[in-house]
Structure formats: structure tokens, C-alpha cells
C-alpha atoms as a PDB file:
ATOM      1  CA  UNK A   1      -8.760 -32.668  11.884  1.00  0.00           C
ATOM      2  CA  UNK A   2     -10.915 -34.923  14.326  1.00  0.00           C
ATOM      3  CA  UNK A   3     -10.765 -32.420  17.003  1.00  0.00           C
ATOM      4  CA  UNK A   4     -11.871 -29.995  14.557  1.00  0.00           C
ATOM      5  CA  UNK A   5     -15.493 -29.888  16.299  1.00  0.00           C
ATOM      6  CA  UNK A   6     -14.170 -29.316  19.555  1.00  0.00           C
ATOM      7  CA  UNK A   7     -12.297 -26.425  18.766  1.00  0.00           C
ATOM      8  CA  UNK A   8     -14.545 -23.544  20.222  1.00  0.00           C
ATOM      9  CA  UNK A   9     -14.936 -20.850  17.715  1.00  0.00           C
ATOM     10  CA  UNK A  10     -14.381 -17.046  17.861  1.00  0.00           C
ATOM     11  CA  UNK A  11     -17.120 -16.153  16.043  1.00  0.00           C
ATOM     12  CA  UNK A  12     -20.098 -17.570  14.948  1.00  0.00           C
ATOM     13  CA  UNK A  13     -23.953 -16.822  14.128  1.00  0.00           C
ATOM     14  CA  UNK A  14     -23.317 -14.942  10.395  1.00  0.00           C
ATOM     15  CA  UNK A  15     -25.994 -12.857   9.140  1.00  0.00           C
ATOM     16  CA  UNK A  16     -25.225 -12.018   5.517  1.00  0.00           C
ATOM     17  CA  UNK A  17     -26.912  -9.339   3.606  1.00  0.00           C
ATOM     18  CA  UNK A  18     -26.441  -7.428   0.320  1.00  0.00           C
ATOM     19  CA  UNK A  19     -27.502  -3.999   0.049  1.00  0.00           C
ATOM     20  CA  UNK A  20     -26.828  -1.214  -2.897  1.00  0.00           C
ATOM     21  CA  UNK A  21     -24.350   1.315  -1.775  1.00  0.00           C
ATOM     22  CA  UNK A  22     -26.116   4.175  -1.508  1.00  0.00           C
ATOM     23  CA  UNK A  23     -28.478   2.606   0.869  1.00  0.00           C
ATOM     24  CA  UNK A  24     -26.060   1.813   3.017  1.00  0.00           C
ATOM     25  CA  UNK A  25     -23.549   4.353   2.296  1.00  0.00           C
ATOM     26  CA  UNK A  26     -23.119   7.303   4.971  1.00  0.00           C
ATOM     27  CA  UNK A  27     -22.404  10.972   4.111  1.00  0.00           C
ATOM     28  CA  UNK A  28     -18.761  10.555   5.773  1.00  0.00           C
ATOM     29  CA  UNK A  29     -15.885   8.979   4.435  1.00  0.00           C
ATOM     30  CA  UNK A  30     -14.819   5.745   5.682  1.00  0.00           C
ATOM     31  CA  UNK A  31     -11.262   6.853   7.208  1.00  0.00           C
ATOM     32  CA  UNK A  32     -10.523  10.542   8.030  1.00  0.00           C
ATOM     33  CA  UNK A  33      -8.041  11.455   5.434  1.00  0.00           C
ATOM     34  CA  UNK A  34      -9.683   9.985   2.327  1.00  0.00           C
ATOM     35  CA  UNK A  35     -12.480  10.018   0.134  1.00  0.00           C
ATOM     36  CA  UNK A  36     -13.382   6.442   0.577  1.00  0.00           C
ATOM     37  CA  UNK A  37     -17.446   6.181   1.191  1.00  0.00           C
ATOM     38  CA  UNK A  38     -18.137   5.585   4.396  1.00  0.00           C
ATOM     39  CA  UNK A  39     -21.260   3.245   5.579  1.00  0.00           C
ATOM     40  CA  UNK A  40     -23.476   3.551   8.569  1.00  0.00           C
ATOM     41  CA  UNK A  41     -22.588   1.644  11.360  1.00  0.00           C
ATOM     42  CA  UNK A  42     -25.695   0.717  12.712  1.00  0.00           C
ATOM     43  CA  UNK A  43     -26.223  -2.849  11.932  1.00  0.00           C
ATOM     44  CA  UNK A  44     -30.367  -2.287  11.756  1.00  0.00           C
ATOM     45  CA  UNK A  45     -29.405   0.283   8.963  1.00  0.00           C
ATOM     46  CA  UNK A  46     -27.232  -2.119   7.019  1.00  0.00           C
ATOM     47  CA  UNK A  47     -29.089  -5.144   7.262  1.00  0.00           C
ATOM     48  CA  UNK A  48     -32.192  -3.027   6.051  1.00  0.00           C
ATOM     49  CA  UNK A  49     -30.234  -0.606   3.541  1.00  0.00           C
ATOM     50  CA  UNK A  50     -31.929   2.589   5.500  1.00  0.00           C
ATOM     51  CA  UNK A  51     -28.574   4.434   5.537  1.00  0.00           C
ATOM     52  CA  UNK A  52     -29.099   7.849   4.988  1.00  0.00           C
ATOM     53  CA  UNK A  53     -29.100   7.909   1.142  1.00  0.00           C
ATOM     54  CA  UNK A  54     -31.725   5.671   0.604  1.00  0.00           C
ATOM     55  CA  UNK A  55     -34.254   8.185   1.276  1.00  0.00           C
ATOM     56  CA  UNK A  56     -32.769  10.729  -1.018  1.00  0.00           C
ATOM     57  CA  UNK A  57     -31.785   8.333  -3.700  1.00  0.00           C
ATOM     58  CA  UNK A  58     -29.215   7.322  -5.589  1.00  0.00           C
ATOM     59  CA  UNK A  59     -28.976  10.422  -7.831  1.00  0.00           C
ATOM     60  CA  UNK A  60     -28.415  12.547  -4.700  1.00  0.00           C
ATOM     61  CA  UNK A  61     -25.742   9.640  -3.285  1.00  0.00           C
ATOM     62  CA  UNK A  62     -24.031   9.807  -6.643  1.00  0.00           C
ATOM     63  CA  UNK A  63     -23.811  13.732  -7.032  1.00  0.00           C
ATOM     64  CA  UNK A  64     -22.640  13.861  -3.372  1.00  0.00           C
ATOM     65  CA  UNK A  65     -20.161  11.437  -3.250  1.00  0.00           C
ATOM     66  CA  UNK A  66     -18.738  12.616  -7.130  1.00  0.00           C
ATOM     67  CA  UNK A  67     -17.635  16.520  -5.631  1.00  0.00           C
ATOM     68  CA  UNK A  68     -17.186  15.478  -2.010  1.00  0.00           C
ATOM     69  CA  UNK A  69     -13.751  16.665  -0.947  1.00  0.00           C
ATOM     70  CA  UNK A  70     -11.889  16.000   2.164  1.00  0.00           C
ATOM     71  CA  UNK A  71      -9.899  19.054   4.101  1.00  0.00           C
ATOM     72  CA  UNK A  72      -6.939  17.728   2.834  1.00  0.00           C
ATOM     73  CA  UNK A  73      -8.193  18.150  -1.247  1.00  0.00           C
ATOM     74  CA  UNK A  74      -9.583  21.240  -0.997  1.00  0.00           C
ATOM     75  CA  UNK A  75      -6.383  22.383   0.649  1.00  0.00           C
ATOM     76  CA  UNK A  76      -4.730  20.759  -2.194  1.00  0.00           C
ATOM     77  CA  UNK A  77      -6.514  21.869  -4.845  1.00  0.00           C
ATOM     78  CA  UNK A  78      -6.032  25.689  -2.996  1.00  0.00           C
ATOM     79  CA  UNK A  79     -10.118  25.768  -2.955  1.00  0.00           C
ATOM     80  CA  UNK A  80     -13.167  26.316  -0.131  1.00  0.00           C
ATOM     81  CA  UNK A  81     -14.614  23.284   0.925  1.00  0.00           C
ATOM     82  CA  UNK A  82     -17.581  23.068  -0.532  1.00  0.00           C
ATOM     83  CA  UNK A  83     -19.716  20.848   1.949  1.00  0.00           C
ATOM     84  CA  UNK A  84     -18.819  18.858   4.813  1.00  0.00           C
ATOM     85  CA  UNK A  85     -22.050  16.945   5.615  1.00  0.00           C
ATOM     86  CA  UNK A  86     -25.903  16.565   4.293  1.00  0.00           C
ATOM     87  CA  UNK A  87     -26.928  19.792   5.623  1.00  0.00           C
ATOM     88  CA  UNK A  88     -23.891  21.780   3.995  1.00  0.00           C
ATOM     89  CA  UNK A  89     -24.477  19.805   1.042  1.00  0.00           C
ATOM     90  CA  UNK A  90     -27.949  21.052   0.696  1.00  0.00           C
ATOM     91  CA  UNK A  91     -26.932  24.700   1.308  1.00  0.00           C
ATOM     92  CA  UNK A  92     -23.930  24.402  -1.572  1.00  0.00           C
ATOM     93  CA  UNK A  93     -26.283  22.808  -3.971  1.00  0.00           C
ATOM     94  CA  UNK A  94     -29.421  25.542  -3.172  1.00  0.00           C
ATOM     95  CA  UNK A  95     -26.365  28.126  -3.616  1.00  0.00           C
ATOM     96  CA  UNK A  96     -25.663  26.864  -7.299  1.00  0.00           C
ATOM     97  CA  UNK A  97     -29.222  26.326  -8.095  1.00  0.00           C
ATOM     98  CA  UNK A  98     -30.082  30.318  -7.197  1.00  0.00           C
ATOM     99  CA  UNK A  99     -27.298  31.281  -8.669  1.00  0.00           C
ATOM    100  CA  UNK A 100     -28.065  29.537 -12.219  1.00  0.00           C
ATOM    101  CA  UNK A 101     -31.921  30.882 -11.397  1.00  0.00           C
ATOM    102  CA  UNK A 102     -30.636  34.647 -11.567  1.00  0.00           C
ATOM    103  CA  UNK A 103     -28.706  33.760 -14.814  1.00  0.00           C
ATOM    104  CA  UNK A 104     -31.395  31.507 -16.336  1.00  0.00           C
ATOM    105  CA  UNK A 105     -31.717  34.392 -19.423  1.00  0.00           C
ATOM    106  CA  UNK A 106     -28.079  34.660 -20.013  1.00  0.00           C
ATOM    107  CA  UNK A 107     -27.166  31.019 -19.748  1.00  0.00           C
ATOM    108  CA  UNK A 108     -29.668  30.367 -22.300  1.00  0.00           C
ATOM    109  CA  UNK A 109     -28.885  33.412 -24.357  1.00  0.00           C
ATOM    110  CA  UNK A 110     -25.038  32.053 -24.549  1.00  0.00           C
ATOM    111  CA  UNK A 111     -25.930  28.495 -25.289  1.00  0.00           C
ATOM    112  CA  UNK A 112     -27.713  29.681 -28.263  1.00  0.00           C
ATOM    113  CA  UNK A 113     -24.614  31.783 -29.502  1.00  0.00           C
ATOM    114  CA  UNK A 114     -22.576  28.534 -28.880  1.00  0.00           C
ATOM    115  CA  UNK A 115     -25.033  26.537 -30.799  1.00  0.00           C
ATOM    116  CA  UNK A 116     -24.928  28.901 -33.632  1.00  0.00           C
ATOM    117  CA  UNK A 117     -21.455  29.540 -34.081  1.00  0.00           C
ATOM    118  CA  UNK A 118     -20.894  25.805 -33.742  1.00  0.00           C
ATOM    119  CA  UNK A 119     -23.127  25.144 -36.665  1.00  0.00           C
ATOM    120  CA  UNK A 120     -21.152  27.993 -38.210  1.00  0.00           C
ATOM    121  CA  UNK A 121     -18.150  26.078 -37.723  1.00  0.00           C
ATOM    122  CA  UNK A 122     -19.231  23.013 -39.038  1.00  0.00           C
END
């Protein structure tokens, strides 16, 4: 112990930070065969939580992150991947929102036939 301070160390200089998630999360996974959420690896990014989520926002990191699937799960699951990165993402999610656009009518029409025979049921 009293050559404790001579001991040269292997690393020092420690700049700690804490960051939400999503701002410092990155739109890959953190190892290539599961759905762990990757971060940036740009320290700037980190230290400053500018991943690229914090623009868009937690709602959009959440959503994202929630139906992201790897090759390997959509294989699984016998399914299309449905995005593989920020700009697929965008063209899957603009996909489901025309698609719910051109059904707007009917979707609402159903729910209210749900709604009523619920009641019905009740």
C-alpha cells in the first residue's frame, strides 16, 4: 500500500456524464445479432446527448426501438423486415400512415359497430 502512488496508472482523466437514452441512443443495435440499443460512438455526441434521437424525440426513439427487428427475428418470426435504419423507418411508418389515410372512413365506420355492439353486450 505505500507504493500505491507510484504505481503508474492505465487510465486516468474520467469525464462522467449522464444522458437519457434516447439522446444518446443510435438507430443500430449495440451487437449485430440482437436487439440491444445501440449508442453513438462519438464521444462529443454522448457527452452532449446529440445522438440521433434527440432531435426526433423520445416518442420517435420509443416507437422505433419497440418494432425494431433484427434479420435474425424477422426470419424467425417468417416476416419482411420492416426497417433497417432511420430512413427505412420513415418510409415503413409513411407506408402505415397512407394506408390508415385511405381507410380513415372504414376504420371509423368499424369502431363505431364495435362500440355499439360492445354496449350491446354489456
Amino acid at each position: 500500500m505505500e507504493d500505491l502512488e507510484k504505481i503508474p496508472s492505465v487510465i486516468k482523466d474520467f469525464a462522467f456524464f449522464v444522458q437519457p437514452k434516447y439522446r444518446i441512443a443510435s438507430w443500430l443495435p449495440g451487437s449485430g445479432n440482437t436487439k440491444n440499443i445501440g449508442s453513438t460512438t462519438d464521444i462529443d455526441k454522448l457527452i452532449s446527448g446529440t445522438g440521433p434521437f434527440a432531435s426526433l424525440g423520445e416518442a420517435v426513439y420509443d416507437d422505433y426501438w419497440m418494432f425494431y427487428l433484427t434479420d435474425d427475428m424477422a426470419n424467425k418470426l417468417e416476416v419482411e423486415r420492416p426497417y433497417a435504419d432511420l430512413t427505412s423507418y420513415a418510409d415503413y411508418k409513411r407506408r402505415g400512415s397512407a394506408v390508415l389515410k385511405r381507410h380513415a372512413k372504414e376504420i371509423a365506420k368499424l369502431g363505431e359497430e364495435e362500440a355499439a355492439k360492445a354496449e350491446e353486450e354489456s
